[in-house]
C-alpha atoms as a PDB file:
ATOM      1  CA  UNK A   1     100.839 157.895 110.132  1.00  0.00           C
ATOM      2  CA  UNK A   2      99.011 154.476 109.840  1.00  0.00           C
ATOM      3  CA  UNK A   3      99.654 154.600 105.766  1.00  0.00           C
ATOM      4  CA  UNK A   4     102.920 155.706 106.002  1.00  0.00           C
ATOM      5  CA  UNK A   5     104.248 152.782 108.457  1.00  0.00           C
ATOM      6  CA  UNK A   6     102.382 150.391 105.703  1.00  0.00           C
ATOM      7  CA  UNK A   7     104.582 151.864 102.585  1.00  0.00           C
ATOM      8  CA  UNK A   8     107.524 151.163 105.257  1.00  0.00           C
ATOM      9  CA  UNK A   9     106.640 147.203 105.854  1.00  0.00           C
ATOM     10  CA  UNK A  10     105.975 146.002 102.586  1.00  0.00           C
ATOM     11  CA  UNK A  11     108.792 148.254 100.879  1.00  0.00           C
ATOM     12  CA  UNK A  12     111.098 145.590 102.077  1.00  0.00           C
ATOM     13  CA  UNK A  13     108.566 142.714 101.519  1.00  0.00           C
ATOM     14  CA  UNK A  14     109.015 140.128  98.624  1.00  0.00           C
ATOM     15  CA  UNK A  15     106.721 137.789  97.209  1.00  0.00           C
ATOM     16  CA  UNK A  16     107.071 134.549  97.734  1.00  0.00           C
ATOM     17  CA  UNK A  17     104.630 131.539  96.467  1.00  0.00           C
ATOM     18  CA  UNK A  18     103.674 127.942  98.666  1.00  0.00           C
ATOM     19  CA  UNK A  19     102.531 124.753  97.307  1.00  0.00           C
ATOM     20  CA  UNK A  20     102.034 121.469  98.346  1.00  0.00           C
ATOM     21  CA  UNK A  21     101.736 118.066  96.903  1.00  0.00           C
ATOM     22  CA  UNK A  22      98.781 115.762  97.635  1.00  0.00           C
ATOM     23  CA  UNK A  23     100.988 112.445  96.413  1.00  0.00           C
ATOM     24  CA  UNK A  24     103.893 111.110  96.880  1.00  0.00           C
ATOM     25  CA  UNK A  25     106.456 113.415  94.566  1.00  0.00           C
ATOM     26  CA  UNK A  26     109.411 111.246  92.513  1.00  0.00           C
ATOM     27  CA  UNK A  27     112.687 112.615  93.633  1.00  0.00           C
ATOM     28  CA  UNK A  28     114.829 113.019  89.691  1.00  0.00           C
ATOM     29  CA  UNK A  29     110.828 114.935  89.039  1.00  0.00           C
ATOM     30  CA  UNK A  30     111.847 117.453  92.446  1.00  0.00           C
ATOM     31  CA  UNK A  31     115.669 117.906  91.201  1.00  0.00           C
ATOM     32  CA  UNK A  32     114.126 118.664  87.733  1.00  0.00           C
ATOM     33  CA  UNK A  33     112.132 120.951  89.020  1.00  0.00           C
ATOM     34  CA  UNK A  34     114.305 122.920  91.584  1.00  0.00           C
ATOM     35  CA  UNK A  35     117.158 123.542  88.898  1.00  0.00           C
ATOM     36  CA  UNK A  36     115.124 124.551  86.699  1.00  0.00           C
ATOM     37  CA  UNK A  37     112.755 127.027  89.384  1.00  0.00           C
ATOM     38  CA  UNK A  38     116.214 128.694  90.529  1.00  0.00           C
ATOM     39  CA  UNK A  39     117.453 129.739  87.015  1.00  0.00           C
ATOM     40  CA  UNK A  40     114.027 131.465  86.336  1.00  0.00           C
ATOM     41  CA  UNK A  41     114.432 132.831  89.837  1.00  0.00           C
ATOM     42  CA  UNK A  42     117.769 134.124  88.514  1.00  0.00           C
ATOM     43  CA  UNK A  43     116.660 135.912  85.946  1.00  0.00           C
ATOM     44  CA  UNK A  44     113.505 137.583  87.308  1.00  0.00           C
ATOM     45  CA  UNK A  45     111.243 135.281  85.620  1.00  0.00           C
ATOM     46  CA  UNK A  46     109.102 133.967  88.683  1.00  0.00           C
ATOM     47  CA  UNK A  47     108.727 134.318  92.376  1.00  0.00           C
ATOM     48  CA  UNK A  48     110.656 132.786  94.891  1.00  0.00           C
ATOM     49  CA  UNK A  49     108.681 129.262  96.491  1.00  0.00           C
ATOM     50  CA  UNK A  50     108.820 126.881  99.127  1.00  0.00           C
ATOM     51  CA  UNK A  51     107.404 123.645  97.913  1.00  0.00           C
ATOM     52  CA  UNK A  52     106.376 121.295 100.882  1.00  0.00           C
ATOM     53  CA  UNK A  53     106.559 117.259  99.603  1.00  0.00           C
ATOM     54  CA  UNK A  54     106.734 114.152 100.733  1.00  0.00           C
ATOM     55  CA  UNK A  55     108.891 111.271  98.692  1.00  0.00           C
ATOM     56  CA  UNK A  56     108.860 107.109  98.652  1.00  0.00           C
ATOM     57  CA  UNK A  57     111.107 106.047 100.651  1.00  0.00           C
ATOM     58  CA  UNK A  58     114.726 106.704  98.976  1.00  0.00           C
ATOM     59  CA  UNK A  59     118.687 107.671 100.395  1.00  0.00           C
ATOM     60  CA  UNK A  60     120.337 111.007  98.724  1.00  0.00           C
ATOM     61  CA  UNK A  61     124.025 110.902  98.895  1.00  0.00           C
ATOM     62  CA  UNK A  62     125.318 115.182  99.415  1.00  0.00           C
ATOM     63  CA  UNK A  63     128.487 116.037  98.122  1.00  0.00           C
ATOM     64  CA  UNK A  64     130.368 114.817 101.368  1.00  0.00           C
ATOM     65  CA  UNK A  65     128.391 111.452 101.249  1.00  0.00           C
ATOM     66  CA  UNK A  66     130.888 108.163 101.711  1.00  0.00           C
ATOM     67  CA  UNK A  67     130.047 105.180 100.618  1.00  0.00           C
ATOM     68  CA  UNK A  68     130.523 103.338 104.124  1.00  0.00           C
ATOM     69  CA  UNK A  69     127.422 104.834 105.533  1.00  0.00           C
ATOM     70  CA  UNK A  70     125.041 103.814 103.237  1.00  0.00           C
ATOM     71  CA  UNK A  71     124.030 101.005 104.365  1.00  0.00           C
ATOM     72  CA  UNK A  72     120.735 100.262 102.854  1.00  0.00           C
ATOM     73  CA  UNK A  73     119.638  96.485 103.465  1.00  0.00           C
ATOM     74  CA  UNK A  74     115.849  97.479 102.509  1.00  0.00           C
ATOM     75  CA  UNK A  75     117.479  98.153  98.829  1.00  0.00           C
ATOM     76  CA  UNK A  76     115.848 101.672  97.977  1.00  0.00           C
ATOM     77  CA  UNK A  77     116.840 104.143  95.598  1.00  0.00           C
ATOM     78  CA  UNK A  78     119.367 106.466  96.190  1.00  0.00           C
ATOM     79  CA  UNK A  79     120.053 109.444  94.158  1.00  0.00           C
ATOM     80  CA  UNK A  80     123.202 112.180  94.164  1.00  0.00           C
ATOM     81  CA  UNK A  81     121.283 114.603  95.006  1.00  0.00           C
ATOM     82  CA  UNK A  82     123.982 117.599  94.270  1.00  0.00           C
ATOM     83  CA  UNK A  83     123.437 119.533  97.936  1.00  0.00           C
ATOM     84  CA  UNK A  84     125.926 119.813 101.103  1.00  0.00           C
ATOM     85  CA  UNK A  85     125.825 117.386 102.953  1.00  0.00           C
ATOM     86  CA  UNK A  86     126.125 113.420 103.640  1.00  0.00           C
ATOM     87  CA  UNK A  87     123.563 110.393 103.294  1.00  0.00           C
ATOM     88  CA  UNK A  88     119.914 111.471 104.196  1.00  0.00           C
ATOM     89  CA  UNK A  89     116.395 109.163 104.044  1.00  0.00           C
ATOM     90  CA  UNK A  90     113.598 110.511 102.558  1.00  0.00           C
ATOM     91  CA  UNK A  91     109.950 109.078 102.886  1.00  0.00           C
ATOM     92  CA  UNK A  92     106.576 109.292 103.737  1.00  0.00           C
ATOM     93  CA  UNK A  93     105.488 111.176 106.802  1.00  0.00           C
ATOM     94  CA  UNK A  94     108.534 113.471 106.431  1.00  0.00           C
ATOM     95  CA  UNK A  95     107.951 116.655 105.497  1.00  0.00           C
ATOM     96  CA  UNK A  96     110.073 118.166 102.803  1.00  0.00           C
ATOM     97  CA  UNK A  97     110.200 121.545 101.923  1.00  0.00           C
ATOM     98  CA  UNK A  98     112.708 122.595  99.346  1.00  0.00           C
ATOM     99  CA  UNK A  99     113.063 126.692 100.281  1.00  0.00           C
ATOM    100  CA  UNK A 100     114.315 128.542  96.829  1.00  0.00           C
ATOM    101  CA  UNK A 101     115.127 132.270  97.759  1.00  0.00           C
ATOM    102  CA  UNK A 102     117.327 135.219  95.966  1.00  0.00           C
ATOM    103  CA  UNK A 103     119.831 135.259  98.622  1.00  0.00           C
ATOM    104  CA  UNK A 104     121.155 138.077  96.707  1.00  0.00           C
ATOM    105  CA  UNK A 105     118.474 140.190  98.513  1.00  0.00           C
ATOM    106  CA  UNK A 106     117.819 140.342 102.515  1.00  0.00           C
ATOM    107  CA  UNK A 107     115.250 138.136 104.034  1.00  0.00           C
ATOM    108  CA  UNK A 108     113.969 139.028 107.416  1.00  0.00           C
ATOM    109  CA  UNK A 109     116.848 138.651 109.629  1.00  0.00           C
ATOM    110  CA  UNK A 110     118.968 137.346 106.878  1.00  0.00           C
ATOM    111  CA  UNK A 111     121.105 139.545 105.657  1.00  0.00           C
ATOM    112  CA  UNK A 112     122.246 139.056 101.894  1.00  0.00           C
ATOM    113  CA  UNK A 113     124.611 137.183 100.571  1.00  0.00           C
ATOM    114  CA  UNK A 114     125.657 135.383 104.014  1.00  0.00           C
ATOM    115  CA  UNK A 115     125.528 131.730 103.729  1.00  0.00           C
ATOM    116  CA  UNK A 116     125.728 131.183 107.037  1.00  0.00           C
ATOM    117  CA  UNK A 117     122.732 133.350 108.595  1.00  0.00           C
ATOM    118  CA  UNK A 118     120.856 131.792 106.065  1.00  0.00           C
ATOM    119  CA  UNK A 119     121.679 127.891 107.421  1.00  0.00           C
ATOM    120  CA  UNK A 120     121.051 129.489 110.860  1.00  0.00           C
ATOM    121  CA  UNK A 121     118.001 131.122 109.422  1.00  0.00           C
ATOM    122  CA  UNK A 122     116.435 127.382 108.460  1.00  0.00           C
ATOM    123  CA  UNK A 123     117.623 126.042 111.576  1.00  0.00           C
ATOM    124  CA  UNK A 124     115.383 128.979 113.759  1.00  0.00           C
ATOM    125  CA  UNK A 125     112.191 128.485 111.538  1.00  0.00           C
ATOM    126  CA  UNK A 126     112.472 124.737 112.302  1.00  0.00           C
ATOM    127  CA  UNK A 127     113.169 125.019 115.949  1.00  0.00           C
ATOM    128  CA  UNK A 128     110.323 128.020 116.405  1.00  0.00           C
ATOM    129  CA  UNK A 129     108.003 125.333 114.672  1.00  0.00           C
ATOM    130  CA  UNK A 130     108.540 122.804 116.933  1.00  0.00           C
ATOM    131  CA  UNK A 131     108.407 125.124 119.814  1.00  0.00           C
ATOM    132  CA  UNK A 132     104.862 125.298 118.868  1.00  0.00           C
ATOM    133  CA  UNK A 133     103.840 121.639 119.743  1.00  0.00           C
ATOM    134  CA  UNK A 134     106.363 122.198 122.928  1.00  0.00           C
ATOM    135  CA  UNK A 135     109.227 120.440 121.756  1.00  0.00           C
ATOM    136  CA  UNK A 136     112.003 122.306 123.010  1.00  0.00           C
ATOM    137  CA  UNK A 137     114.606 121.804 120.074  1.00  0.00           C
ATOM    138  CA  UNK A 138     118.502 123.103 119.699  1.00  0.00           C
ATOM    139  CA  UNK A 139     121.696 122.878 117.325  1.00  0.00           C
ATOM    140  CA  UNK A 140     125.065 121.495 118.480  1.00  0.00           C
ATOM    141  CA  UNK A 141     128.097 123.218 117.219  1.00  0.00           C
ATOM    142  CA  UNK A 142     130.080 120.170 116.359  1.00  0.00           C
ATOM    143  CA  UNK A 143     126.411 118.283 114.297  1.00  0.00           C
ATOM    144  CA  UNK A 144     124.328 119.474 111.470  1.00  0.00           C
ATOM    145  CA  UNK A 145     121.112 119.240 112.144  1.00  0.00           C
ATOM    146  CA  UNK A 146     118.275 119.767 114.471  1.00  0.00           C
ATOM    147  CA  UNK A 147     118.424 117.813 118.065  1.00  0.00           C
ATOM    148  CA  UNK A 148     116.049 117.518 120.749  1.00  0.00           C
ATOM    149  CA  UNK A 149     115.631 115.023 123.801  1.00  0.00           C
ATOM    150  CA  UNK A 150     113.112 112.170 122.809  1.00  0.00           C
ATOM    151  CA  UNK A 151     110.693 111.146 124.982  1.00  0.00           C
ATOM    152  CA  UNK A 152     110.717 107.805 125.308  1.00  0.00           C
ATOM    153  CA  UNK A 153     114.983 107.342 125.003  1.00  0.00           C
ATOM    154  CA  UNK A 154     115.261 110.480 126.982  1.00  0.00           C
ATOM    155  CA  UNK A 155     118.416 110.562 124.715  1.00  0.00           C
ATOM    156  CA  UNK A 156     119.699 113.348 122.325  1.00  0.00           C
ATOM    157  CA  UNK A 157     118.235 112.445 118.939  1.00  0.00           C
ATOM    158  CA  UNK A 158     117.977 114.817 115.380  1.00  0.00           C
ATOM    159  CA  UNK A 159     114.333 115.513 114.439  1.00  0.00           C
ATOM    160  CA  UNK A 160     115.109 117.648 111.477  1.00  0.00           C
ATOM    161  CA  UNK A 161     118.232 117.631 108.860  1.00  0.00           C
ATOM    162  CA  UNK A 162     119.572 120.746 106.239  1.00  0.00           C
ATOM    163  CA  UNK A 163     120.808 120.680 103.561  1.00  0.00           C
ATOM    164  CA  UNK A 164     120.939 123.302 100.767  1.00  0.00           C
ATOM    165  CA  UNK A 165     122.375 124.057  97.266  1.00  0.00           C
ATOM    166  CA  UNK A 166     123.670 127.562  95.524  1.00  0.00           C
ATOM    167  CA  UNK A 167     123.241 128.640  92.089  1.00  0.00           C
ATOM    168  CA  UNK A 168     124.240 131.873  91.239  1.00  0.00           C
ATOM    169  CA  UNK A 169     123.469 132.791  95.000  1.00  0.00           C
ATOM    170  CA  UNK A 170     119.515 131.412  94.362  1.00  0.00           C
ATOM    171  CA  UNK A 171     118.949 128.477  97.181  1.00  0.00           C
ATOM    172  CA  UNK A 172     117.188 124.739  96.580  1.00  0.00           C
ATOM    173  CA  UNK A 173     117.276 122.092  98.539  1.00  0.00           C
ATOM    174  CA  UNK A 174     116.513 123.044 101.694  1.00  0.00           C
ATOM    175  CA  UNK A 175     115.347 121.020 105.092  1.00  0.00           C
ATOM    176  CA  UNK A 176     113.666 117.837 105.983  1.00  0.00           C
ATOM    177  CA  UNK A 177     111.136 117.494 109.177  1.00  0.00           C
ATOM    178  CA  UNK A 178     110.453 113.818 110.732  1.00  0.00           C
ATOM    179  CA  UNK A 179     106.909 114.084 111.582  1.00  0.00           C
ATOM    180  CA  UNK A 180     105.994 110.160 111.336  1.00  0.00           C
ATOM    181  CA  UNK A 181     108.091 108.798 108.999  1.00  0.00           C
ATOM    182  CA  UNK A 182     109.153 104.826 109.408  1.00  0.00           C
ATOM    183  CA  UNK A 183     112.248 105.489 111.784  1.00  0.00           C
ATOM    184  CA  UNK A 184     113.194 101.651 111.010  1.00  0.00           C
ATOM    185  CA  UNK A 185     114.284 102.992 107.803  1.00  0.00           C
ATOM    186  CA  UNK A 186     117.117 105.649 109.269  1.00  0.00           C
ATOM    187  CA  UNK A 187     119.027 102.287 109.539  1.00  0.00           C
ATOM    188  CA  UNK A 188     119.785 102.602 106.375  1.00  0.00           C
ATOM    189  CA  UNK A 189     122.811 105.133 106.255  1.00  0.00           C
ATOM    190  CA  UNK A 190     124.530 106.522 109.036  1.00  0.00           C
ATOM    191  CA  UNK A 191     122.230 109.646 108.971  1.00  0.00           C
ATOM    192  CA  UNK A 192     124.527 112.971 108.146  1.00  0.00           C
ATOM    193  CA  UNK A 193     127.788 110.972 108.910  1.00  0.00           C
ATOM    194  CA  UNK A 194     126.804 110.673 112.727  1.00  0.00           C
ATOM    195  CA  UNK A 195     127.204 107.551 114.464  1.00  0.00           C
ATOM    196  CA  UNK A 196     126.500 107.890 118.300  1.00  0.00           C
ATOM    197  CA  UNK A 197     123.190 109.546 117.714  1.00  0.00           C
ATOM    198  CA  UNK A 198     119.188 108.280 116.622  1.00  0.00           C
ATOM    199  CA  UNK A 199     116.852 110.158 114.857  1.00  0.00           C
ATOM    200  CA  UNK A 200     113.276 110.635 116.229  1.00  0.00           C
ATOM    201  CA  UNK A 201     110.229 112.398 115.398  1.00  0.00           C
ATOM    202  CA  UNK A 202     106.620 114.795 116.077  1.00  0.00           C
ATOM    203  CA  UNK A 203     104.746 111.471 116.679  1.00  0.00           C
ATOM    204  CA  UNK A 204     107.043 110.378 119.205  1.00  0.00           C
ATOM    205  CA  UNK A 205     105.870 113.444 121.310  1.00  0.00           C
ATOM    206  CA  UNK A 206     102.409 113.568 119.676  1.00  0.00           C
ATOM    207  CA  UNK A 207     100.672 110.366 118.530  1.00  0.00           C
ATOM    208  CA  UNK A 208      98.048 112.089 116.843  1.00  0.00           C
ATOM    209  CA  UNK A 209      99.557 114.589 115.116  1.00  0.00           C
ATOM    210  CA  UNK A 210      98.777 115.626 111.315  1.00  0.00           C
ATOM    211  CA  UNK A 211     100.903 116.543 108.827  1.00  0.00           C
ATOM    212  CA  UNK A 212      98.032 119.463 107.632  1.00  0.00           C
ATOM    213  CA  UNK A 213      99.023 120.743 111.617  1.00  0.00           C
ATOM    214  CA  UNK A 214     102.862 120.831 110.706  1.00  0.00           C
ATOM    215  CA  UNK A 215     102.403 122.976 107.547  1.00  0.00           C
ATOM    216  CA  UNK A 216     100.246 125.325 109.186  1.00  0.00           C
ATOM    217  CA  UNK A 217     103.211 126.133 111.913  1.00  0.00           C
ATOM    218  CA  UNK A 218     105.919 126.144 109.123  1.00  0.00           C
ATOM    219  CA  UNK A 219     104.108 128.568 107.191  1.00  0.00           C
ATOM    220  CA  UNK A 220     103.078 130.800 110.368  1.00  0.00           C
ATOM    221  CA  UNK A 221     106.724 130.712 111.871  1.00  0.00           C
ATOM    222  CA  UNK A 222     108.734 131.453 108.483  1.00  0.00           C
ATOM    223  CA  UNK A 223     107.406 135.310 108.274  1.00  0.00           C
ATOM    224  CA  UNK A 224     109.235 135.446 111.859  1.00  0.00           C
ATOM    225  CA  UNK A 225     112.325 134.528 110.695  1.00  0.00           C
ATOM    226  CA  UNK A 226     112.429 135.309 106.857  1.00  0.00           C
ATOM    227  CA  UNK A 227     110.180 138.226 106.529  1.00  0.00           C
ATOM    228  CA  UNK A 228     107.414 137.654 103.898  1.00  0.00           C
ATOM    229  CA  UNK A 229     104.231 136.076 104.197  1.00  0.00           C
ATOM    230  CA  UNK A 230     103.721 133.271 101.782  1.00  0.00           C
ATOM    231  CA  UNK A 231     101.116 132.960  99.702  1.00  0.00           C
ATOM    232  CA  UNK A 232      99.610 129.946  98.053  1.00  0.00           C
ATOM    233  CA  UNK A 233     100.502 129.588  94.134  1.00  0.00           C
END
């Protein structure tokens, strides 16, 4: 009975690879990289990944970006970076993690092929990840995005943004986590096109916390949502 539930689990399972970078990672070397992981993904070549970074600070224009919301009087680098999406800051003490998956197969409790349940799926592995330093985290219909109330505005403010490329129905890009990044440097851009809202982060709720703390809940919390466990490359 015990062996035969086993076969069961892991019959759906899929292997799927984590890394992370010690340094700071060059954005063009991540776009390099992520085009080039989801064709061999494509073809069977390797296992799906999700790569957890950090970048210098930098603005990435998506494919809905306009020009009047970059703002950028600090001068940084900005880059088209080819996702959904409007203007989004990058930079240290945010955790990236570009997610590349065969939607072409389930995952979890995303079914395949369904755009959609897989945007919802990121959003659910971000907000069960905060729920684990009891921030209590939620999507708005009419935002992109990941909200929760900070603690010191005791306003609505985005902690986490999404965004997320196809090709040939194999997924890079993928989300962006403030844990203690430089807030200052939101000013920037109007983030994701939205004007009447701040951004905020983990430190704001937790001066102390690590970044090592954050992985370890993003990596616990994505089996619950996606299915597999990953395993380091």
């Amino acid at each position: 009975m015990h062996s035969r539930r086993a076969i069961t689990m892991t019959q759906f399972s899929k292997e799927i690879i984590w890394r992370r970078d010690k340094m700071l990672r060059a954005y063009p070397d991540a776009l390099h990289y992520m085009e080039a992981k989801a064709k061999d993904i494509h073809l069977g070549k390797t296992a799906e990944e999700l790569w957890l970074t950090e970048h210098p600070p930098l603005f990435t224009a998506g494919t809905s970006a306009k020009k009047e919301d970059l703002l950028n009087p600090q001068h940084y680098p900005t880059y088209h970076a080819g996702r959904g999406g409007q203007w989004t800051y990058h930079g240290p003490g945010q955790r990236i993690v570009y997610v590349m998956l065969d939607l072409k197969q389930p995952h979890g409790l995303v079914p395949a092929r369904d755009i959609r349940a897989y945007v919802k799926g990121l959003e659910q592995w971000i907000i069960l990840t905060l729920s684990r330093f009891g921030i209590e985290a939620f999507t708005r219909e009419d935002r992109i995005g990941v909200w929760c109330i900070d603690p010191i505005s005791h306003q609505e403010t985005k902690i986490a943004a999404l965004g997320i490329r196809l090709s040939r129905w194999v997924s890079w890009h993928g989300i962006s986590l403030n844990v203690a990044p430089a807030l200052d440097d939101f000013s920037g851009i109007i983030p994701c096109g939205i004007r009447d809202y701040g951004v905020t982060s983990l430190e704001r709720f937790h001066h102390t916390i690590r970044m090592d703390d954050v992985d370890h809940a993003l990596l616990s919390t994505w089996p619950k949502i996606f299915g597999s466990i990953p395993k380091a490359a």
